[in-house]
C-alpha atoms as a PDB file:
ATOM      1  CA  UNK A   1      43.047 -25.611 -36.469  1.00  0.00           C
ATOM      2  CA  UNK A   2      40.353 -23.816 -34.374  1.00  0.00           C
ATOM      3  CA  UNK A   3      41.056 -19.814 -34.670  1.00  0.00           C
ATOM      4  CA  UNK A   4      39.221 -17.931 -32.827  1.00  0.00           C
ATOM      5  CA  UNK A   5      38.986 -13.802 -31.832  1.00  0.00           C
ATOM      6  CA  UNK A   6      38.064 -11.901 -29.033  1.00  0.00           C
ATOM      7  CA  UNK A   7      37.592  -8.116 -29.600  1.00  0.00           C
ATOM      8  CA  UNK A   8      35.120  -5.550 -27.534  1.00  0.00           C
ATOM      9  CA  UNK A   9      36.253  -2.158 -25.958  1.00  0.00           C
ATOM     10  CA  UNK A  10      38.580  -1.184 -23.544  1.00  0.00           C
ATOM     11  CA  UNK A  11      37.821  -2.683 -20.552  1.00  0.00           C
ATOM     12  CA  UNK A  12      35.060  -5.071 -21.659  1.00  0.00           C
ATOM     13  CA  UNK A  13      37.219  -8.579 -20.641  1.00  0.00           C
ATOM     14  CA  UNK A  14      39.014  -9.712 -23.682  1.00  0.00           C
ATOM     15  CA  UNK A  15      41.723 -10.902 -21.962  1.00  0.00           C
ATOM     16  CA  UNK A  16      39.720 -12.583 -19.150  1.00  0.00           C
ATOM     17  CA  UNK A  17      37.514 -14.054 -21.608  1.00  0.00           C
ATOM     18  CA  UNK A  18      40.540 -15.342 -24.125  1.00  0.00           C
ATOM     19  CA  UNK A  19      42.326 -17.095 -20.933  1.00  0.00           C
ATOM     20  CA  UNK A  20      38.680 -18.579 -19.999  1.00  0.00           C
ATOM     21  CA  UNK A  21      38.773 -20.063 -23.759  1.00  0.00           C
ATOM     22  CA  UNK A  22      42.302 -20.952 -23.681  1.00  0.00           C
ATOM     23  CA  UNK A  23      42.376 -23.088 -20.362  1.00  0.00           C
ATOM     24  CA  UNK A  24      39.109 -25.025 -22.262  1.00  0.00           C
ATOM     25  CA  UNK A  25      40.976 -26.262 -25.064  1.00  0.00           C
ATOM     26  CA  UNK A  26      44.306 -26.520 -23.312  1.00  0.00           C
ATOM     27  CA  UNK A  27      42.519 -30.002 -22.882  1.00  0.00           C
ATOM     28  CA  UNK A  28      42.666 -30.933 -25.877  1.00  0.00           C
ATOM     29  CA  UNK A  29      45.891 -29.699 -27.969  1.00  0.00           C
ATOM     30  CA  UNK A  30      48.183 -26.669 -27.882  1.00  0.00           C
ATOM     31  CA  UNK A  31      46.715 -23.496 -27.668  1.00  0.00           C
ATOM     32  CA  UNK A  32      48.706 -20.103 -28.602  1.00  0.00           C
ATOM     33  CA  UNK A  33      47.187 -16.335 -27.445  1.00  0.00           C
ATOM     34  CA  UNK A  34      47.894 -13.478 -28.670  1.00  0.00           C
ATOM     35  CA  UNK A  35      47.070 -10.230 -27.201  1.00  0.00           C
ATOM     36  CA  UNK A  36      47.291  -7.183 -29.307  1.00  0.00           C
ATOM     37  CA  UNK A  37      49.622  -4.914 -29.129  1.00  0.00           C
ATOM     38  CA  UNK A  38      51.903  -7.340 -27.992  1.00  0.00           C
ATOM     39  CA  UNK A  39      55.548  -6.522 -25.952  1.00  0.00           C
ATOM     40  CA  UNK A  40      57.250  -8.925 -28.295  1.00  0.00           C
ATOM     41  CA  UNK A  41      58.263  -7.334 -31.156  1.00  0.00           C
ATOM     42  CA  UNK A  42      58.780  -3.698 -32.353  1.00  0.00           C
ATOM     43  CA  UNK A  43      55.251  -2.997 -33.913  1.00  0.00           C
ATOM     44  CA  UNK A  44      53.694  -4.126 -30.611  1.00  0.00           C
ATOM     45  CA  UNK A  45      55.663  -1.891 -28.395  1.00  0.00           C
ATOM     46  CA  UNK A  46      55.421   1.021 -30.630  1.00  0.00           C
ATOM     47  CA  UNK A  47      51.789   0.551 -30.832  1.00  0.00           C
ATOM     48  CA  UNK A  48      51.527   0.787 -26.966  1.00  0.00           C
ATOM     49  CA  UNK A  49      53.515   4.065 -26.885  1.00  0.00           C
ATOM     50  CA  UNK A  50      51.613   5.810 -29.476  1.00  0.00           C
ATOM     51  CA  UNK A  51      48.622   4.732 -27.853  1.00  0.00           C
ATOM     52  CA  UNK A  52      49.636   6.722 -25.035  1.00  0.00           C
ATOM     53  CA  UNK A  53      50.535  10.292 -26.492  1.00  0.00           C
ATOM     54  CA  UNK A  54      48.109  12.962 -28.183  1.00  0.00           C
ATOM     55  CA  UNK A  55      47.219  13.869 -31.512  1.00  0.00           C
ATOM     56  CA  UNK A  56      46.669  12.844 -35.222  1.00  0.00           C
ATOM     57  CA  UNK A  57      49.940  11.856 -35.874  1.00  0.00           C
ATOM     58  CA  UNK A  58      49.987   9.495 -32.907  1.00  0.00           C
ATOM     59  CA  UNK A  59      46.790   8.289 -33.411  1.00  0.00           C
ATOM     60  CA  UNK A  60      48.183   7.399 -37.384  1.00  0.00           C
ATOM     61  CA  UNK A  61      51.381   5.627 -35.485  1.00  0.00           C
ATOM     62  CA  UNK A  62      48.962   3.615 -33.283  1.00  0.00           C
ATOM     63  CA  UNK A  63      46.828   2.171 -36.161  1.00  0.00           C
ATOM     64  CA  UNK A  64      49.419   1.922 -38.483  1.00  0.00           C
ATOM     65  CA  UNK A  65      52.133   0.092 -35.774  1.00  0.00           C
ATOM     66  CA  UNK A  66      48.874  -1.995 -34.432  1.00  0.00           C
ATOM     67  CA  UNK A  67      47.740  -3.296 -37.848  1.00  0.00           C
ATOM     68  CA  UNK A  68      51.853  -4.650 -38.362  1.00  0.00           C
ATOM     69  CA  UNK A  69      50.999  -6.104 -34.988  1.00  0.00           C
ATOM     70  CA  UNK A  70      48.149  -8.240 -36.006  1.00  0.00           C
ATOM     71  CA  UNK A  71      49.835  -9.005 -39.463  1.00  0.00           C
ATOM     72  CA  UNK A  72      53.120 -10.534 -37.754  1.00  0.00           C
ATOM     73  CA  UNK A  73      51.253 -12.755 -35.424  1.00  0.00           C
ATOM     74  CA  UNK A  74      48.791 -14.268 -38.092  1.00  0.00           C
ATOM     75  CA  UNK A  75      51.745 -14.939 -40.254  1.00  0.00           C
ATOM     76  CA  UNK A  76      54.135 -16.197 -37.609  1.00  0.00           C
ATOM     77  CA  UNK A  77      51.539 -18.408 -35.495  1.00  0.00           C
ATOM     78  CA  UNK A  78      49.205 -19.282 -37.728  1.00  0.00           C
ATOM     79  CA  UNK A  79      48.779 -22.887 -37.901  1.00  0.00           C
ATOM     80  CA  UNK A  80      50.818 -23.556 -35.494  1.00  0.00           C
ATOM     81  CA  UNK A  81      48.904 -24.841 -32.537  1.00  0.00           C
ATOM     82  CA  UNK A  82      45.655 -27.056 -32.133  1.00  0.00           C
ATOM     83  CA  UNK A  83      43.677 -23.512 -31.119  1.00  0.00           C
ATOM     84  CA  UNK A  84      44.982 -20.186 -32.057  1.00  0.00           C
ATOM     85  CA  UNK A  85      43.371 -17.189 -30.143  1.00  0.00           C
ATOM     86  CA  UNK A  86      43.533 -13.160 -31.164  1.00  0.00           C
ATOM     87  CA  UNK A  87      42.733 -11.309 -29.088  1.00  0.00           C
ATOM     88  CA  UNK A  88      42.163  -7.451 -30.550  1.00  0.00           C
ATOM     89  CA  UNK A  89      41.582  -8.123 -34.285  1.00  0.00           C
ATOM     90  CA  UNK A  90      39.528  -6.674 -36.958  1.00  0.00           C
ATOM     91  CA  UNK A  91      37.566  -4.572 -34.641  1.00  0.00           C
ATOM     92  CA  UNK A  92      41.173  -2.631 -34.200  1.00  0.00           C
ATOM     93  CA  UNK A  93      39.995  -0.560 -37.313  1.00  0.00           C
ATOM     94  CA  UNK A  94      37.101   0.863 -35.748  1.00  0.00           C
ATOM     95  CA  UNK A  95      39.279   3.393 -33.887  1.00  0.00           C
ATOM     96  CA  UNK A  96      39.561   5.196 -37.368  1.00  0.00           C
ATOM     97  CA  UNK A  97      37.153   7.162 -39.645  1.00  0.00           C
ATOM     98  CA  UNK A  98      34.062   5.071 -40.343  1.00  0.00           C
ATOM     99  CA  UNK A  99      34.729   5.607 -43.928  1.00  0.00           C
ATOM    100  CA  UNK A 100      38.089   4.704 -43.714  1.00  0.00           C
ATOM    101  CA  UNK A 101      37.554   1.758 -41.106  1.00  0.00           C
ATOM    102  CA  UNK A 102      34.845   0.055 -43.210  1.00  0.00           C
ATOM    103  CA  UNK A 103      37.356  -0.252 -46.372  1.00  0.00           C
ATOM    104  CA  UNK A 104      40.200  -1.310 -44.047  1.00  0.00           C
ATOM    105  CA  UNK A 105      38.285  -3.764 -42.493  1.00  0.00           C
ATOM    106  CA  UNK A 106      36.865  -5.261 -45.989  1.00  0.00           C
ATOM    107  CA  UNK A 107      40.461  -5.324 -46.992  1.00  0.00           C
ATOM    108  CA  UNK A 108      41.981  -7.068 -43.804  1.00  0.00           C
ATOM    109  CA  UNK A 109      38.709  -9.509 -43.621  1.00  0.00           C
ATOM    110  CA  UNK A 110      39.672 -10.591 -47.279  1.00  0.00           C
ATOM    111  CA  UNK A 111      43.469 -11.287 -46.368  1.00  0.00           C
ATOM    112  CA  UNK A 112      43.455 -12.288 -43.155  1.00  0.00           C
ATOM    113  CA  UNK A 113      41.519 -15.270 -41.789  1.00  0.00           C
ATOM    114  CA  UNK A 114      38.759 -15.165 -39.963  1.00  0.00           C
ATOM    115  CA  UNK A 115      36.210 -18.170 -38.611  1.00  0.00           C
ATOM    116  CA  UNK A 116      32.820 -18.779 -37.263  1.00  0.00           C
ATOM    117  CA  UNK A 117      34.667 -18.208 -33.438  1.00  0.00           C
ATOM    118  CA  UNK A 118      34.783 -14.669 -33.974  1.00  0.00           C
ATOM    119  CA  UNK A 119      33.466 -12.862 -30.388  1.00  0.00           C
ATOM    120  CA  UNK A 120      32.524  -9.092 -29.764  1.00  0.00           C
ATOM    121  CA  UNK A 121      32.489  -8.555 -26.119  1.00  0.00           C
ATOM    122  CA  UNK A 122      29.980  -5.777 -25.808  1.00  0.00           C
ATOM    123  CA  UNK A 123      29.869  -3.299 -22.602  1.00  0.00           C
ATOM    124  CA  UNK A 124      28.263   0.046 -22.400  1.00  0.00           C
ATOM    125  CA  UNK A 125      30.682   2.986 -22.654  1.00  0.00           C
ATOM    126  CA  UNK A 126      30.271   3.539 -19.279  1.00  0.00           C
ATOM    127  CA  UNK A 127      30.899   0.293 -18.060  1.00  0.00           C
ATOM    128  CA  UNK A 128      34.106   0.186 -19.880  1.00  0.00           C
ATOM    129  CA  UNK A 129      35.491   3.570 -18.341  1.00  0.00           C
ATOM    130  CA  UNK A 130      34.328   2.380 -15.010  1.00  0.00           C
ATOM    131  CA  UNK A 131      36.737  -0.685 -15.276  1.00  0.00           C
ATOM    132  CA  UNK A 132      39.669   1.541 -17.378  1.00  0.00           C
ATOM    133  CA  UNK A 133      39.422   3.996 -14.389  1.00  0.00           C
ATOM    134  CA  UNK A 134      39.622   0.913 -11.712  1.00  0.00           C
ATOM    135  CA  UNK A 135      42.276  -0.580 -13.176  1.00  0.00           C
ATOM    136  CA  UNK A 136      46.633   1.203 -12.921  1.00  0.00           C
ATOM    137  CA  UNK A 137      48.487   2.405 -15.719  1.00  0.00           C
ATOM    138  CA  UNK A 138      48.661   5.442 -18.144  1.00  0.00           C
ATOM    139  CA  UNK A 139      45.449   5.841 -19.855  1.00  0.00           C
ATOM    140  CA  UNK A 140      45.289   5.508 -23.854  1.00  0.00           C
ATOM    141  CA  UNK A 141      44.223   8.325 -25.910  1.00  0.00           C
ATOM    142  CA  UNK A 142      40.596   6.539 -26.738  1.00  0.00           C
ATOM    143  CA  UNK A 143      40.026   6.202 -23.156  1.00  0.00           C
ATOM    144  CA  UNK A 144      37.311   8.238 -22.696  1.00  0.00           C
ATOM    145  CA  UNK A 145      33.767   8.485 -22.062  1.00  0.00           C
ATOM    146  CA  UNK A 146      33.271  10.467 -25.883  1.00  0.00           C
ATOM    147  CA  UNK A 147      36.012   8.351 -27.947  1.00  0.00           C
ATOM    148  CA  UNK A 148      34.258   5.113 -25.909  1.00  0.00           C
ATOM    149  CA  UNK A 149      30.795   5.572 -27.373  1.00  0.00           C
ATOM    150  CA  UNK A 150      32.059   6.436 -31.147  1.00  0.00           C
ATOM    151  CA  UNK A 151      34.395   3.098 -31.395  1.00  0.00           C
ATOM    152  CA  UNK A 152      32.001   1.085 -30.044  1.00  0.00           C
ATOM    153  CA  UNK A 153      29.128   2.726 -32.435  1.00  0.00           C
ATOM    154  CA  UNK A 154      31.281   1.580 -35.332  1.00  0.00           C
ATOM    155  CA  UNK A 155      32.519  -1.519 -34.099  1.00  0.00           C
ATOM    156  CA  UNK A 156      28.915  -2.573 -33.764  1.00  0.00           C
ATOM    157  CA  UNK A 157      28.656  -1.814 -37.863  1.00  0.00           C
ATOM    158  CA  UNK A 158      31.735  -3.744 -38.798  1.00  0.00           C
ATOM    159  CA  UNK A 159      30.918  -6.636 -36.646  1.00  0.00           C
ATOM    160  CA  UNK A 160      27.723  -8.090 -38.034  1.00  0.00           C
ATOM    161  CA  UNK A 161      27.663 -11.439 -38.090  1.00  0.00           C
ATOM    162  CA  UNK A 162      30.027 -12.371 -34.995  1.00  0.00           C
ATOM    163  CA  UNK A 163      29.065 -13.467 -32.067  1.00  0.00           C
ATOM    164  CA  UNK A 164      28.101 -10.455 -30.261  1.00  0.00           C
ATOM    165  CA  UNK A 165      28.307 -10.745 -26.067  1.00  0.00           C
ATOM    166  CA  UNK A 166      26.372  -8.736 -23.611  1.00  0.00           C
ATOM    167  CA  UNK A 167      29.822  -8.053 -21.279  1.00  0.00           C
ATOM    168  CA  UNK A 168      28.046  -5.710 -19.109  1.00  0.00           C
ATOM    169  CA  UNK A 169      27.276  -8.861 -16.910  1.00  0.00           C
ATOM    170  CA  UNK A 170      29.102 -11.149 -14.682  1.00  0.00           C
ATOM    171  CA  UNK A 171      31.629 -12.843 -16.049  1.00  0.00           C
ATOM    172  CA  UNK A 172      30.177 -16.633 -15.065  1.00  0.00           C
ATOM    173  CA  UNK A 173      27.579 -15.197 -16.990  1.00  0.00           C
ATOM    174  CA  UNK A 174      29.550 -14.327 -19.924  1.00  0.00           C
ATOM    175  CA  UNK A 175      31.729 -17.594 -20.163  1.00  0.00           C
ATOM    176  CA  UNK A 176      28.692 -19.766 -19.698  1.00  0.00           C
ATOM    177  CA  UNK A 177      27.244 -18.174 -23.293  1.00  0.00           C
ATOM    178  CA  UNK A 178      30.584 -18.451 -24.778  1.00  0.00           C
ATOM    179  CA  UNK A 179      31.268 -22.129 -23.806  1.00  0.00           C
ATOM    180  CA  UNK A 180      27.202 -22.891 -24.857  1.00  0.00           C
ATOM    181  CA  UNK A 181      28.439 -21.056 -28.203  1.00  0.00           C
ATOM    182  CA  UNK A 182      31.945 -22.715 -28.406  1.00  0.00           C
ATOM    183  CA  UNK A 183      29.927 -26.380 -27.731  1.00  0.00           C
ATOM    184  CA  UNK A 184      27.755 -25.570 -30.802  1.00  0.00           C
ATOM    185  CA  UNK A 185      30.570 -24.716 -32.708  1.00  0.00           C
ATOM    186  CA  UNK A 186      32.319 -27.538 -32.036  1.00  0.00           C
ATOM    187  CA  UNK A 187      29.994 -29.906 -32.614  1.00  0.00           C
ATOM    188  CA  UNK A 188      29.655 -29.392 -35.812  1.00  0.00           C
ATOM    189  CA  UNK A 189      33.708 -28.953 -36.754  1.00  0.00           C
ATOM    190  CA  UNK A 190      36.261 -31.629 -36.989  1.00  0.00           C
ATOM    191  CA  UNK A 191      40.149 -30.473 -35.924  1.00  0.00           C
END
C-alpha cells in the first residue's frame, strides 16, 4: 500500500493537492482520502466546533478531539485501499506548545505510520490568510495573521525530512513537483 500525507497551513491547498494525487493513482487501484477533521464520526465534528470557539479550553478540545480524528482513520482505513491519502497529519501538533508539540509528534511518528510520501505544502503566512479570507465560512481560532506565522515556524521544525513544497505558486506549478516527486518515488517501490 502507498500512504501518503499532505499537511501545510490553512489555506495552503491540501485538499486541492490530495484530489490532484488521488485522481493519479485512481488509475491504478483504489484510493481512500481522508481529510482531517472529518464530518464522519464524533471526534471529527467535535474537532470542527472547537476549532471555531475561543480560549484554552477549546483550543485543548480541538487538539485533543483532532488527534482521535487521525487515530480512527489510520486504524479503520489503513490497508485498505491500493493508495491511502491523509490529509492533515502529524503537522496537526504544531498548533500546540513547541515543547509539547515536539514530544507529541515523536510519540505519534513512533505509533502511527508514516512513509517516504509525506508532503508539507508551504505558503507564507500571508498567502494563507489571503486565501482563508477569500474563501466562506466561520473562521478557526488559528486563523490569523500572528497564530499563522507561529504554526508554520514550528511545523517547519517538526517536518524535516518531508517533502517540503513551495505552495506560494501556481498550482500547475505545484502538482508538476509533486508528480516529478511521486514518479521518483515510485520508481523505486513495488505495491
Amino acid at each position: 500500500m502507498r500512504f501518503i500525507v499532505v499537511d501545510g497551513l490553512d489555506g495552503s491547498g491540501k485538499d486541492t493537492h490530495a484530489k490532484f494525487i488521488m485522481g493519479r493513482y485512481e488509475r491504478e487501484g483504489s484510493v481512500i482520502i481522508r481529510s482531517h477533521p472529518e464530518n464522519d464520526n464524533k471526534y471529527g465534528i467535535r474537532a470542527k466546533k472547537a476549532l471555531t470557539g475561543k480560549g484554552k479550553k477549546e483550543h485543548l478540545k480541538a487538539s485533543v478531539y483532532y488527534a482521535l480524528d487521525v487515530i480512527r482513520s489510520v486504524r479503520k482505513y489503513y490497508g485498505k485501499a491500493d493508495t491511502f491519502i491523509v490529509v492533515r497529519y502529524l503537522a496537526g501538533v504544531a498548533y500546540l506548545p513547541l515543547p509539547v508539540a515536539k514530544i507529541l509528534y515523536k510519540f505519534f511518528e513512533t505509533f502511527l505510520p508514516t512513509s517516504e510520501y509525506m508532503f508539507f505544502l508551504d505558503v507564507e503566512p500571508e498567502e494563507s490568510l489571503k486565501r482563508i479570507e477569500a474563501r466562506a465560512g466561520k473562521r478557526e481560532m488559528f486563523e490569523n495573521l500572528e497564530e499563522l506565522k507561529d504554526v508554520r515556524r514550528k511545523a517547519l521544525e517538526l517536518v524535516r525530512g518531508w517533502h517540503i513544497i513551495d505552495a506560494n505558486r501556481p498550482i500547475g506549478e505545484i502538482q508538476e513537483e509533486i508528480g516529478d516527486i511521486l514518479d521518483g518515488l515510485d520508481k523505486h517501490k513495488t505495491f
